[in-house]
N, C-alpha and C. Protein backbone atom coordinates (compact mmCIF):
# COMPACT_ATOMS: atom_id res chain seq x y z
N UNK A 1 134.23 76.40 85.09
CA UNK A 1 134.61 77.24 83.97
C UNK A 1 136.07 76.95 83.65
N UNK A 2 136.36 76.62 82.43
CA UNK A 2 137.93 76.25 82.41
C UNK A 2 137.99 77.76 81.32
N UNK A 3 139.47 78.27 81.53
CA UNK A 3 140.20 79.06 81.39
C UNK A 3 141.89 78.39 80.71
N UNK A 4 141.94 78.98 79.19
CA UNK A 4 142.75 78.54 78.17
C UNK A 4 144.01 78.66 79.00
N UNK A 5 145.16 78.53 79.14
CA UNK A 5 146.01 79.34 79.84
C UNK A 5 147.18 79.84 79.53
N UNK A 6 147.09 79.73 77.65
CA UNK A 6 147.67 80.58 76.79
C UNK A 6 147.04 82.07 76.90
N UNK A 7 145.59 82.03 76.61
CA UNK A 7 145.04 83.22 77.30
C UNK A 7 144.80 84.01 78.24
N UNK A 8 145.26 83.02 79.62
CA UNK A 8 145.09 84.01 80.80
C UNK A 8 146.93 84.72 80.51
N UNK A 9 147.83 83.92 79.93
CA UNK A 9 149.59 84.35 79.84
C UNK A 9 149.02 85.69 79.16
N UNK A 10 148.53 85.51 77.73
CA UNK A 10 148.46 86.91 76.67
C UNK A 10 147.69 87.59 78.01
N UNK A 11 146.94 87.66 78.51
CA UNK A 11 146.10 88.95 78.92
C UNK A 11 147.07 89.42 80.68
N UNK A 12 147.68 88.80 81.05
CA UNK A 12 148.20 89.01 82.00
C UNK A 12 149.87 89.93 81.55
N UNK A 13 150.14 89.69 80.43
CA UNK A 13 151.38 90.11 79.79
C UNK A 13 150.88 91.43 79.04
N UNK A 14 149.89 91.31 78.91
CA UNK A 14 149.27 92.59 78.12
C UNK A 14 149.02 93.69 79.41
N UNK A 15 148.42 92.78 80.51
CA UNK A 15 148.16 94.44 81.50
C UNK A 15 149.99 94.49 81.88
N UNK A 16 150.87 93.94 82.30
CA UNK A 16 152.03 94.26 83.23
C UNK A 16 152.91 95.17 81.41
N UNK A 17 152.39 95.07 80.25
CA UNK A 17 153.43 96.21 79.44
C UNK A 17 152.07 97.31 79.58
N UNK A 18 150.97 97.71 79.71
CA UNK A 18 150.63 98.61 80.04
C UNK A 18 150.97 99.41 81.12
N UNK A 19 150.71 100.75 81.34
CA UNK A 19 150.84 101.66 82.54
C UNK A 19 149.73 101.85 82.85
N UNK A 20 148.75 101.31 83.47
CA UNK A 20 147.64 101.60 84.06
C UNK A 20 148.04 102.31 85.66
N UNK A 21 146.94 102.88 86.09
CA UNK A 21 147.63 103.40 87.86
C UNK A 21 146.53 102.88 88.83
N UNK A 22 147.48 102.60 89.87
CA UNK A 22 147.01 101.52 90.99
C UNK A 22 145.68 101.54 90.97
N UNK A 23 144.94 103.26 91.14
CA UNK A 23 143.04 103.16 91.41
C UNK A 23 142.46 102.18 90.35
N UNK A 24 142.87 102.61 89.49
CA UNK A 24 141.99 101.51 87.89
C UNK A 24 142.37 100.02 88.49
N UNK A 25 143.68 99.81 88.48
CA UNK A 25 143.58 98.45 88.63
C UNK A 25 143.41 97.78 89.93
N UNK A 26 143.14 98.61 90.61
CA UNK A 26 142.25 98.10 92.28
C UNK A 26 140.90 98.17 91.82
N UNK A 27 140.71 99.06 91.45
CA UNK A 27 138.64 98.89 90.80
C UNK A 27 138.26 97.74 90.20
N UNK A 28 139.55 97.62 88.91
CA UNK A 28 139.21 96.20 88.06
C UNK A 28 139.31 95.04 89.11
N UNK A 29 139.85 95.05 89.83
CA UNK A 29 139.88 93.82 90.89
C UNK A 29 138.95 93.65 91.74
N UNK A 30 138.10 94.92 92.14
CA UNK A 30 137.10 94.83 93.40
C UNK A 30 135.61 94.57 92.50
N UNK A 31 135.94 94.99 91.10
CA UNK A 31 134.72 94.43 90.11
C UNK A 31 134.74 93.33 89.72
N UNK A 32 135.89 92.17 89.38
CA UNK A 32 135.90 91.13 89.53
C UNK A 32 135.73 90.38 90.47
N UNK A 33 135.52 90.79 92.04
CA UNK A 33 135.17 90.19 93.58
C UNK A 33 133.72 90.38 92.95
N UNK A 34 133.12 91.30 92.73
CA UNK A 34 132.01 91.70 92.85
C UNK A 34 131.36 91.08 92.07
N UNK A 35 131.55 90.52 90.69
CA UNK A 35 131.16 89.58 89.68
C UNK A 35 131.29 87.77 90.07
N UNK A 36 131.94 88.19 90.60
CA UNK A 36 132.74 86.29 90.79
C UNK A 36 131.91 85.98 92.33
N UNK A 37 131.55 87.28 93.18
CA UNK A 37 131.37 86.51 94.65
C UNK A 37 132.40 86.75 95.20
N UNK A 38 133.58 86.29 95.11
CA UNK A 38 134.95 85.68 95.75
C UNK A 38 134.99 86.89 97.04
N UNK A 39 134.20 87.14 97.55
CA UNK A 39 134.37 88.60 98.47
C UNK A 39 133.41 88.08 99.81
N UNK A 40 133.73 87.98 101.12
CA UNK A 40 133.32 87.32 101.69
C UNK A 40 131.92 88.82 102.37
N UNK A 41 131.97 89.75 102.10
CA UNK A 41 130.92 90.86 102.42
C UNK A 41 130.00 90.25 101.05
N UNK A 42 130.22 89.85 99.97
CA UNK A 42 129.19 89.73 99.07
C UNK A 42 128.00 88.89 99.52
N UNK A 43 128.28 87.63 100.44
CA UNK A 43 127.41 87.10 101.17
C UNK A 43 126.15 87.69 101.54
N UNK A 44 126.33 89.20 102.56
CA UNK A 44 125.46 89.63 102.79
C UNK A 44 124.74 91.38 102.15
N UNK A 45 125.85 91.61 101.47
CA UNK A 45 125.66 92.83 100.40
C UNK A 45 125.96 93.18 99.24
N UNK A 46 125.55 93.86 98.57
CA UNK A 46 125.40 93.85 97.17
C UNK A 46 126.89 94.99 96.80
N UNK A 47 127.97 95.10 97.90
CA UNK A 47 129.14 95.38 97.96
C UNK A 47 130.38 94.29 98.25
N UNK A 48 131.73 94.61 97.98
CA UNK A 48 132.72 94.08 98.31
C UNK A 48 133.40 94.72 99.89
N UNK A 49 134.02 94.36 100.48
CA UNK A 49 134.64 94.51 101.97
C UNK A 49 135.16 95.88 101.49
N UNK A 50 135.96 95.41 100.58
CA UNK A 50 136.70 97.15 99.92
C UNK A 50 135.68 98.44 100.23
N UNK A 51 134.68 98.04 98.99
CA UNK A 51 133.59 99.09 98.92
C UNK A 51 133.29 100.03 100.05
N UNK A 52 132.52 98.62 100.81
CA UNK A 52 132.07 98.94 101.99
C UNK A 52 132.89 99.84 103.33
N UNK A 53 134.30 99.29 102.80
CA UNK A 53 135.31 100.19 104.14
C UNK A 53 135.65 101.48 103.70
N UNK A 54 135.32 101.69 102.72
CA UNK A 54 135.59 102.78 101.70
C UNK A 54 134.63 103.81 101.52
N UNK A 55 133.31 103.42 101.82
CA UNK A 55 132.03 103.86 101.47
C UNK A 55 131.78 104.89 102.49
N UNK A 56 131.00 106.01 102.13
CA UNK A 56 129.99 106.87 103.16
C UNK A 56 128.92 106.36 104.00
N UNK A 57 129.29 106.66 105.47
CA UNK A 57 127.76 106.24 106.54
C UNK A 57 127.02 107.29 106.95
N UNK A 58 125.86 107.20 106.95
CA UNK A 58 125.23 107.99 108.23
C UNK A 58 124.79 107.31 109.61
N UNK A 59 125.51 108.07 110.53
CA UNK A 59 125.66 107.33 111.90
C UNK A 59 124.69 107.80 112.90
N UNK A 60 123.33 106.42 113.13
CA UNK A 60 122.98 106.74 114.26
C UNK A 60 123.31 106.04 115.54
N UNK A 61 122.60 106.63 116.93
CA UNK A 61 123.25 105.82 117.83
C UNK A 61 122.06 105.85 118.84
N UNK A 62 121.66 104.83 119.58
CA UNK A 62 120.78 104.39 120.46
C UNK A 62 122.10 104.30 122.21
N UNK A 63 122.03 105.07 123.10
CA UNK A 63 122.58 105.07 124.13
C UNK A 63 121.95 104.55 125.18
N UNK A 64 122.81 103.57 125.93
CA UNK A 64 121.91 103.15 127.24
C UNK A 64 121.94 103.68 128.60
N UNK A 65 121.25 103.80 129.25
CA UNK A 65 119.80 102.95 128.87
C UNK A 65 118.93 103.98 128.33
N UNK A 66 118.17 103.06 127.24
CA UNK A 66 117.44 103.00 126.89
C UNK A 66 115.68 102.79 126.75
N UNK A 67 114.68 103.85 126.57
CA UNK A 67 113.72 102.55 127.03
C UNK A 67 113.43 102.24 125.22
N UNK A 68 112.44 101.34 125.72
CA UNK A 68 112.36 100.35 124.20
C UNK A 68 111.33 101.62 123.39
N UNK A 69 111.32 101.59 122.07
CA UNK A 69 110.91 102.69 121.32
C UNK A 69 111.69 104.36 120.49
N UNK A 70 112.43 104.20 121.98
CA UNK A 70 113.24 105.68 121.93
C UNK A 70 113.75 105.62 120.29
N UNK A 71 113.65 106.65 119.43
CA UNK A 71 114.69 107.17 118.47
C UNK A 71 116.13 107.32 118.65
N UNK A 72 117.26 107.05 117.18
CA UNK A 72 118.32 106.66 117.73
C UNK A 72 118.72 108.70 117.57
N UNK A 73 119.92 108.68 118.06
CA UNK A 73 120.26 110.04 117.98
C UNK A 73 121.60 109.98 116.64
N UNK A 74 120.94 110.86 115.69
CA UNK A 74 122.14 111.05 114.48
C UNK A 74 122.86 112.09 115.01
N UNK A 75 124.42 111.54 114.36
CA UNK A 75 125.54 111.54 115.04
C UNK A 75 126.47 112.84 113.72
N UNK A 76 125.84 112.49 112.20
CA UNK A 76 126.45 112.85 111.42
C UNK A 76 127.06 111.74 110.39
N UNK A 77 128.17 112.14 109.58
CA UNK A 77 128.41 111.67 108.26
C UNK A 77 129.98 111.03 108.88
N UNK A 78 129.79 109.21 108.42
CA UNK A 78 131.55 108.80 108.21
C UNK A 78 131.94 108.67 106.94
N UNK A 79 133.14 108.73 106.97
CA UNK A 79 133.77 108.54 105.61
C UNK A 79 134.08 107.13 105.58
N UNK A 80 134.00 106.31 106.30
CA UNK A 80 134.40 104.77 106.57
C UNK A 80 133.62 103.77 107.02
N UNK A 81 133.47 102.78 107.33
CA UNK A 81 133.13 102.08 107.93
C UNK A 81 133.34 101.58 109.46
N UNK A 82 134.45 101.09 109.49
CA UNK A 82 135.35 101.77 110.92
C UNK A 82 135.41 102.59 111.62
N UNK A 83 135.27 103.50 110.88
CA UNK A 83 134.96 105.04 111.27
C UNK A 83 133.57 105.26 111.86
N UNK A 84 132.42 104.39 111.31
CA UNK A 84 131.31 104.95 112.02
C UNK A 84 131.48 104.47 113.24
N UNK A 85 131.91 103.40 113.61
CA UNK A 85 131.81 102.22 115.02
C UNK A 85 132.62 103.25 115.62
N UNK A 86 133.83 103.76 115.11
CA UNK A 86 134.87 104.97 116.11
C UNK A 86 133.74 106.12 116.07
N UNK A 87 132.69 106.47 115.94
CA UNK A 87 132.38 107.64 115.98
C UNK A 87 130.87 107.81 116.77
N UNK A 88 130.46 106.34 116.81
CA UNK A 88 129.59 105.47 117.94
C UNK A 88 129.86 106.10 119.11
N UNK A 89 130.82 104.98 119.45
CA UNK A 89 131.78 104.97 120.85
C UNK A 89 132.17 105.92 121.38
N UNK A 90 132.90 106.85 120.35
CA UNK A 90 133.32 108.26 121.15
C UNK A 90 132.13 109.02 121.20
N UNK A 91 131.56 109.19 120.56
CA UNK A 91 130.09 110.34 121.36
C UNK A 91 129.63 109.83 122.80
N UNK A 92 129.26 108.50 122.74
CA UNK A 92 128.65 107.11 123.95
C UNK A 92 130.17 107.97 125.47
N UNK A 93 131.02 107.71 124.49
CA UNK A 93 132.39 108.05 125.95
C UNK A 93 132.56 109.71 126.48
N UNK A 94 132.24 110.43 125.29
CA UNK A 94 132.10 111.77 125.28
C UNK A 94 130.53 112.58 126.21
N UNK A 95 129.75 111.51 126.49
CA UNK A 95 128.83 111.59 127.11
C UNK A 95 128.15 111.19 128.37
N UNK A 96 129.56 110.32 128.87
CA UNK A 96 129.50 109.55 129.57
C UNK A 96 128.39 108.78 129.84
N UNK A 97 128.35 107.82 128.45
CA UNK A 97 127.21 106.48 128.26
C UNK A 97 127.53 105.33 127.56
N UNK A 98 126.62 104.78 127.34
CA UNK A 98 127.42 103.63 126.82
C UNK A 98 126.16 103.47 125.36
N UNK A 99 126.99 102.72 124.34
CA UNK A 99 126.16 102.43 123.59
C UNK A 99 125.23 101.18 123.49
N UNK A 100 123.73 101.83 123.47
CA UNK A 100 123.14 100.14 123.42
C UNK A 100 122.77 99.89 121.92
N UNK A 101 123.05 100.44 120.83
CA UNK A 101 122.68 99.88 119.57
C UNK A 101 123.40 101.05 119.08
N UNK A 102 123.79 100.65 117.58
CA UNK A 102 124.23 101.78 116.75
C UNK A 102 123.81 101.13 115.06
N UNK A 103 123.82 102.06 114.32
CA UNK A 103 123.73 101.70 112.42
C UNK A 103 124.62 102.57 112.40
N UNK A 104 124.89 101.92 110.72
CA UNK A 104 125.79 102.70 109.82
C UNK A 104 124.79 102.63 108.57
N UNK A 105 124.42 103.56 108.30
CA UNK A 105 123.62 103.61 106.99
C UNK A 105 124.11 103.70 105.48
N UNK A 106 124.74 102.86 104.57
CA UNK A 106 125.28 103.32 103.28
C UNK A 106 124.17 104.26 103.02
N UNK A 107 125.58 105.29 102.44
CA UNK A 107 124.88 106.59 101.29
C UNK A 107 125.43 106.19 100.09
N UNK A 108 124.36 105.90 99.39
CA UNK A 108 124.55 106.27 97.70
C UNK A 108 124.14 106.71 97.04
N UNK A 109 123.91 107.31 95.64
CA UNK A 109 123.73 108.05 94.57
C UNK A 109 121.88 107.83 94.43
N UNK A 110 121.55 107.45 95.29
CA UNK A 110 120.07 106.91 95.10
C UNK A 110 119.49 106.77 96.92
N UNK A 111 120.07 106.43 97.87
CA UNK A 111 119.78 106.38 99.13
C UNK A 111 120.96 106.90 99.83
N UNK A 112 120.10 107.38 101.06
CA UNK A 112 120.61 108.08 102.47
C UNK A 112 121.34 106.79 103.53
N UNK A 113 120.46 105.41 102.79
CA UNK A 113 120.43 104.51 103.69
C UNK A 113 120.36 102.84 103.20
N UNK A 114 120.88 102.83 101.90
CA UNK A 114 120.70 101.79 100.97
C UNK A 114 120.95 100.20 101.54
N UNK A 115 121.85 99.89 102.78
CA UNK A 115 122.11 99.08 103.68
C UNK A 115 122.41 99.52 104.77
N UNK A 116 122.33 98.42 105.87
CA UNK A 116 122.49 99.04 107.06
C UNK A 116 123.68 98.09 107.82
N UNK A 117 124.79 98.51 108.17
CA UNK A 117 126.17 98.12 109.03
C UNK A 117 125.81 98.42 110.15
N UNK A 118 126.90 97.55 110.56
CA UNK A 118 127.57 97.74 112.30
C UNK A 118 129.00 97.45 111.96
């Protein structure tokens, strides 16, 4: 795709005399990852890394041992991604166990569980 580069100058000079505020123009950027690919989470989800670290989980957790079959035990709601793996671990340590499997379930506007993290 070639790109004029009189036109990328006008449109780049046009956003820096606007006042837009940081959220808009972090969105416009994580929607351009999200259009272009250029986002190395797009590989395997229909999100950007942003999104995703940003996004709501529901956290279950499988503790060992385990036998094979068992249901995992829900843990509750993260606000992060990071956050679910921190919220894994500390129940697993808070219980004195260890974890043998865990999910992070995206919540969205349509699912409880739309992808599934670690």
């Amino acid at each position: 795709m070639k790109i004029d580069f009189k036109f990328l100058v006008f449109v780049l000079i046009s956003f820096s005399t606007l006042s837009f505020t940081q959220s808009w123009l972090d969105s416009l950027v994580e929607k351009g990852k999200q259009i272009s690919g250029m986002d190395s989470c797009r590989e395997y989800s229909d999100y950007t890394c942003q999104q995703l670290e940003s996004s709501s989980y529901n956290v279950e957790v499988w503790y060992s041992p385990s036998n094979w079959g068992d249901s995992p035990t829900y843990l509750g709601k993260s606000n992060s991604l990071s956050g679910c793996s921190r919220m894994a671990y500390a129940s697993a340590n808070e219980k004195n166990r260890k974890v043998d499997d865990y999910i992070c379930c995206l919540i969205t506007d349509t699912s409880s569980c739309a992808e599934k993290h670690r």
